[in-house]
Structure formats: structure tokens, C-alpha cells
Protein backbone atom coordinates (compact mmCIF):
# COMPACT_ATOMS: atom_id res chain seq x y z
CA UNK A 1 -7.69 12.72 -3.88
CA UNK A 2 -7.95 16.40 -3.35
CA UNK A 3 -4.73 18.60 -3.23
CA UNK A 4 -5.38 21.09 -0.34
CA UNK A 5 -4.44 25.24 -0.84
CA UNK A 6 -1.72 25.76 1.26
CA UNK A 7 2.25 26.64 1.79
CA UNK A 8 4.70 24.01 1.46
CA UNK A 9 4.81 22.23 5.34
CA UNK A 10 7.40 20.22 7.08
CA UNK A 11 7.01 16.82 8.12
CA UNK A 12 6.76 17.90 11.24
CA UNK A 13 3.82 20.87 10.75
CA UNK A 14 2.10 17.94 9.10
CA UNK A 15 1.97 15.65 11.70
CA UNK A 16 1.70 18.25 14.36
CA UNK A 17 -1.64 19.52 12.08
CA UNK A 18 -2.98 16.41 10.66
CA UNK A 19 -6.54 15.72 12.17
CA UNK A 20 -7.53 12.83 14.01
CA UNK A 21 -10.58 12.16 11.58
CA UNK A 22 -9.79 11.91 7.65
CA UNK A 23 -7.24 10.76 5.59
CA UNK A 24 -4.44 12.78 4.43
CA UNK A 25 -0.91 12.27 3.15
CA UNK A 26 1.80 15.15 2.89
CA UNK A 27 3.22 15.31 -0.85
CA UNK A 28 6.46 17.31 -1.02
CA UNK A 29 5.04 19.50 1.42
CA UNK A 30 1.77 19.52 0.36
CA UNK A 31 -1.15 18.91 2.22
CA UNK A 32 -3.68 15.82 0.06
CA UNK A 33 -7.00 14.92 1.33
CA UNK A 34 -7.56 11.33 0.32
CA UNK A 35 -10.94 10.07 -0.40
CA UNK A 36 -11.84 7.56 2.12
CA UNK A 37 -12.11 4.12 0.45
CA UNK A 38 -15.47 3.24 -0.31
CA UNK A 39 -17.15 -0.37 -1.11
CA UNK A 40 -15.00 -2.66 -3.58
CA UNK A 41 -12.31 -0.70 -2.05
CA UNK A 42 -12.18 -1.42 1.51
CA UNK A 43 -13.49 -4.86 1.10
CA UNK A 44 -10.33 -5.30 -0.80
CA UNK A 45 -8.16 -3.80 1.49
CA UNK A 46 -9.86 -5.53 4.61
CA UNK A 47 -10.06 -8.68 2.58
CA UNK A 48 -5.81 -8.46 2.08
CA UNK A 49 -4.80 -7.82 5.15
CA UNK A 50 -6.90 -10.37 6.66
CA UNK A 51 -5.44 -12.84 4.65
CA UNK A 52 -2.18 -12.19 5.77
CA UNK A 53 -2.55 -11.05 9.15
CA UNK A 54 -3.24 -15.30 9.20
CA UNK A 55 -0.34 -15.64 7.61
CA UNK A 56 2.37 -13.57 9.78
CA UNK A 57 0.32 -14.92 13.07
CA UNK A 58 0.64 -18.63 11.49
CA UNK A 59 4.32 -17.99 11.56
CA UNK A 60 4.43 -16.43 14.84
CA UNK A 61 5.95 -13.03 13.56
CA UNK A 62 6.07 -9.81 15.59
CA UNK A 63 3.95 -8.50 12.73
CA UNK A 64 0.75 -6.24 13.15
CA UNK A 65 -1.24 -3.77 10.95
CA UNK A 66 -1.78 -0.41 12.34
CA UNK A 67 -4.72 2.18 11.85
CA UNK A 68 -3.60 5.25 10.70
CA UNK A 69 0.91 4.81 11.08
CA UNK A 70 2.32 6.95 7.97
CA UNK A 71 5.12 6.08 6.39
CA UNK A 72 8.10 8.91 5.36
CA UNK A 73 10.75 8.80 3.31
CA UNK A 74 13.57 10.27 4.10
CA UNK A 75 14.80 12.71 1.17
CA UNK A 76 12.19 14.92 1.28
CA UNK A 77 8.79 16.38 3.05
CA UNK A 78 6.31 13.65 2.14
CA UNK A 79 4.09 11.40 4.30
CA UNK A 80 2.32 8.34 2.91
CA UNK A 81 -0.67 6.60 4.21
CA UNK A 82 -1.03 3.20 2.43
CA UNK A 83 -4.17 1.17 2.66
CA UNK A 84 -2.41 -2.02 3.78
CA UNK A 85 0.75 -1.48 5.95
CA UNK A 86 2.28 -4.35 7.72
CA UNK A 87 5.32 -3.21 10.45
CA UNK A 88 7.71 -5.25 12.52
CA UNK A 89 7.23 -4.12 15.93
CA UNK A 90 10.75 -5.71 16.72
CA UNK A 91 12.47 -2.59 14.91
CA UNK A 92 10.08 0.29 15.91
CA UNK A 93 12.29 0.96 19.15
CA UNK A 94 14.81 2.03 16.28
CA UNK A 95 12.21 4.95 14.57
CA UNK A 96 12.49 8.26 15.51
CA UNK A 97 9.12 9.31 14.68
CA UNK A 98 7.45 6.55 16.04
CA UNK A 99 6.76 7.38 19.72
CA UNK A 100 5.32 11.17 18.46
CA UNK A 101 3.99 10.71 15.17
CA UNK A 102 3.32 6.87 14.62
CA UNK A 103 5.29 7.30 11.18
CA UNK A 104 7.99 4.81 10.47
CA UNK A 105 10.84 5.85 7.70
CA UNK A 106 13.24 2.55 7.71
CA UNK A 107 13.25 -0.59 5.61
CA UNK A 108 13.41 -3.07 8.79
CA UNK A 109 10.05 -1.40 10.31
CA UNK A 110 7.52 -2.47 6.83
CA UNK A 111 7.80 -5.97 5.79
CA UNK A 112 5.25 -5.34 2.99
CA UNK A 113 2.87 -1.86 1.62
CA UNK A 114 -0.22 -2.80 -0.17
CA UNK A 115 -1.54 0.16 -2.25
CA UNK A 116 -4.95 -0.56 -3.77
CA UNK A 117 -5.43 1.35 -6.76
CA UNK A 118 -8.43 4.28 -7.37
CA UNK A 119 -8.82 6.68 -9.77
CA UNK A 120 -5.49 8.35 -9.07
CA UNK A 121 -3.37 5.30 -10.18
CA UNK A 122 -0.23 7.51 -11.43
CA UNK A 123 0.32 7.89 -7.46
CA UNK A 124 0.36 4.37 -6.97
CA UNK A 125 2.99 3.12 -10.04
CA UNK A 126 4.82 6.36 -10.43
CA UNK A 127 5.41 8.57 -6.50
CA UNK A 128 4.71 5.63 -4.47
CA UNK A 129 6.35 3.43 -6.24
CA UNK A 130 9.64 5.47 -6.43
CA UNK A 131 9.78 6.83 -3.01
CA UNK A 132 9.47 2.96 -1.56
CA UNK A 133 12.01 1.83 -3.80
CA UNK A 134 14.01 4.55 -2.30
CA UNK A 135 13.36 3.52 1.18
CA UNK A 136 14.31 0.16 0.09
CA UNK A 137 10.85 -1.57 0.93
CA UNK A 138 11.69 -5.44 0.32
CA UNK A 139 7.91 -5.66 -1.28
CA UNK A 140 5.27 -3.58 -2.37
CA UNK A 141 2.05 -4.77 -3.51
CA UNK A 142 -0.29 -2.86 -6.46
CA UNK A 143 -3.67 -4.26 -6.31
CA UNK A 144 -5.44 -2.76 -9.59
CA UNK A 145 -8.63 -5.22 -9.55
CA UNK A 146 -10.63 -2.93 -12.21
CA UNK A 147 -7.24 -2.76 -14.30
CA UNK A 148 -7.46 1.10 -14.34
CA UNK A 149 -3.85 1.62 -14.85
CA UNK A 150 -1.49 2.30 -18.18
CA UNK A 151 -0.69 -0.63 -20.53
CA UNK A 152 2.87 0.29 -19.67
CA UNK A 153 1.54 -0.89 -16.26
CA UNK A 154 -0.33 -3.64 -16.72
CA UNK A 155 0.01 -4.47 -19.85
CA UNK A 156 -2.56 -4.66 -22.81
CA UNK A 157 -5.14 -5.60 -22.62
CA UNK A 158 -5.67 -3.84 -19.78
CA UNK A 159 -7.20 -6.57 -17.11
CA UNK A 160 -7.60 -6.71 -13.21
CA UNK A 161 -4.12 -7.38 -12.29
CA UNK A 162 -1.88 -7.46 -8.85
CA UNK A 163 1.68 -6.33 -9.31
CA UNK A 164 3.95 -7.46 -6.86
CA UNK A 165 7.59 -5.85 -6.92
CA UNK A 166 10.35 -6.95 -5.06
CA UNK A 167 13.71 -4.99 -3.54
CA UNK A 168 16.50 -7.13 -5.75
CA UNK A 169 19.97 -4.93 -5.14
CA UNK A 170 18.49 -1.76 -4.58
CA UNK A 171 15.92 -1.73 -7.26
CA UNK A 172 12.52 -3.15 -7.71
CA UNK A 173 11.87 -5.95 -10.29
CA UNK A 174 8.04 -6.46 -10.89
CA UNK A 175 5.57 -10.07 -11.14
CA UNK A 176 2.45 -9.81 -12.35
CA UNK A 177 -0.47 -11.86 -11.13
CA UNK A 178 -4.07 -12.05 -13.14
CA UNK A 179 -7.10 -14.39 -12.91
CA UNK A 180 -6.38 -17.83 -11.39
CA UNK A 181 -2.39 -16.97 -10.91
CA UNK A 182 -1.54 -18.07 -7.46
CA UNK A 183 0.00 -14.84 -5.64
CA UNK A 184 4.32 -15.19 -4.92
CA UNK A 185 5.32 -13.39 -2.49
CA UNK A 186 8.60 -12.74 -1.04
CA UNK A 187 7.81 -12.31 2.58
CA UNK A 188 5.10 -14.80 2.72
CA UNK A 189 6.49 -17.81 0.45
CA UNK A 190 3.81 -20.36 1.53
CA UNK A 191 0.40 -17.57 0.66
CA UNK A 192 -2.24 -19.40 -0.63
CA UNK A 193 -4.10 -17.09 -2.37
CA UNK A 194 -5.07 -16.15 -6.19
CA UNK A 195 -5.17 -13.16 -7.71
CA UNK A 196 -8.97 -13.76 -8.52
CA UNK A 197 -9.89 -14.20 -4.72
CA UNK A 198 -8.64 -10.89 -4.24
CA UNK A 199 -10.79 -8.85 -7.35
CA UNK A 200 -13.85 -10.79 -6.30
CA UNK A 201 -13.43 -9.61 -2.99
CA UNK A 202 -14.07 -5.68 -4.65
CA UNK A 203 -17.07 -7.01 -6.45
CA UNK A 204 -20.58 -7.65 -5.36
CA UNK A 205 -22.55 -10.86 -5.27
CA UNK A 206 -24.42 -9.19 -8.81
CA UNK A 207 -21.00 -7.96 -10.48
CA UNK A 208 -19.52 -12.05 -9.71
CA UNK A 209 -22.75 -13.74 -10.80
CA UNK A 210 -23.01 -11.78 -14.00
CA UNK A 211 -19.03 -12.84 -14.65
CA UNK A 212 -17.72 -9.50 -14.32
């Protein structure tokens, strides 16, 4: 993540500016370059929303996952880009950024944000995590397969874990899933997945043969 020089922006000069190539998110009106996600990384994210794109299509949902849609909340000038974003294309008539910007700001549009976590984890558990409680995002997922965050986090020892937390009357309450712990998740009750199948899906065929 690289924090770009430049004077606070509006949602709107962001959008207007943002290039078609790259990643970037707008953070209080600041411009941050995101690293493009590399190996492990997009495996995992690829790996994810596979998994439930199956899911949502088994069910016959009007779910998709878009390329590059932001997502804004709406007390202040930031603009998120998460790496897994699933949206209900049954509520988009309803956004008022959607049509211009492909950026969605209401609860009914995102089903489910999947964040997966890099080097900049505080982003992830602390900014992210507060503005989509905000929103009121009914369930964000923190997948933290090299177990990189705080102990406060993830507890301690720190391990590979996936923390899923769920909108319960306004505020998020958090599950954590390690190892062979079969994933829960609010919008998809019947998953079938294990919080192991998604780490080894960051690892290479070395890193999984050696145990790691």
C-alpha cells in the first residue's frame, strides 16, 4: 500500500481521476495505491470467490462479483476496493453511484466483503472493519492465512485464521475459523468449506508438502 502526495479529494474527484489500470482506494480523501495481489494472494482471493460464486448460482441468487466496483461509505470521503465483493444486482437500481462510478454505498447492494489480509493488516481489522460495520454490511470476511495480524486479532498463538463477523443489531460480533474448522456463514448456511482449504489455496505444492 502506498499513500499517494496529494490534497484531500472528494469522492467524486476520485472517481472522476481514478485510472483504468491499477488499484487504488480513496482514504478520507486520500489518494492509496494498493499493491496488486501477487501469488498466495490472488489464488486465495480467486480460490474464495469461486467457491461461492457456486454457491449463490446453486441457489439461484441475483448475485455476481464485479471487477473493479468500489464500495463508499457514506460519512465521509473514502472509497474501498475489497478483493472479494459479492453485490445483489436486484438493489443496484437503488445506488446512486452505480450507473457513473460502479461504487455501491448501501447494505442491500453487498451480501458479503472478503478482505484478504497483506502486510497492511491494521486496514483490514481496524478502517475496514469499522467503516463496514457502519454501512451495516450483514458479513464481512478476514482471511489472514499467514496469521499476520495482532493477538488481539487472532488470538495467541498467532495461526492462519479466517474471521468471519456478522451484523447482529447494528454491531459486528466475530467467529473465528482455523485448521480443519468448517467455515459458518451467515449468507451461505449450507458452505462446505474449511478454513484449511482456503490457506492451502495461498500456498504452493512445496510450502503444503513440507506441512507448512
Amino acid at each position: 500500500m502506498i499513500q499517494t502526495a496529494t490534497k484531500p479529494l472528494t469522492f467524486e474527484e476520485f472517481a472522476e481521476w481514478k485510472p483504468e489500470n491499477g488499484r487504488y482506494e480513496l482514504h478520507n480523501g486520500g489518494i492509496v495505491e494498493m499493491s496488486q495481489p501477487l501469488g498466495g494472494h490472488e489464488k486465495v482471493i480467486g480460490f474464495s470467490a469461486r467457491k461461492l460464486t457456486v454457491e449463490f448460482d446453486r441457489l439461484n441468487l441475483p448475485y455476481f462479483i464485479p471487477k473493479q466496483a468500489l464500495v463508499k461509505p457514506p460519512e465521509n470521503e473514502s472509497a474501498y476496493s475489497p478483493d472479494v465483493l459479492i453485490l445483489n444486482e436486484a438493489n443496484l437500481a437503488s445506488e446512486p453511484l452505480w450507473q457513473k462510478f460502479s461504487t455501491v454505498t448501501q447494505a442491500a447492494s453487498i451480501p458479503l466483503v472478503i478482505e484478504v489480509v497483506s502486510t497492511n493488516w491494521q486496514d483490514d481489522y481496524i478502517r475496514k472493519l469499522g467503516e463496514y460495520e457502519l454501512i451495516g454490511l450483514p458479513e464481512y470476511w478476514i482471511v489472514d492465512y499467514f496469521g499476520l495480524a495482532g493477538r488481539r486479532f487472532i488470538g495467541n498463538p498467532k495461526q492462519p485464521t479466517i474471521s468471519i463477523y456478522q451484523l447482529v443489531d447494528g454491531e459486528y460480533e466475530v467467529s473465528l475459523f482455523r485448521g480443519n474448522d468448517r467455515i459458518e456463514s451467515p449468507t451461505f448456511p449450507e458452505l462446505n468449506l474449511t478454513a484449511q482449504q482456503v490457506f492451502q489455496a495461498g500456498l504452493t505444492a512445496g510450502e503444503i508438502a513440507g506441512g507448512a
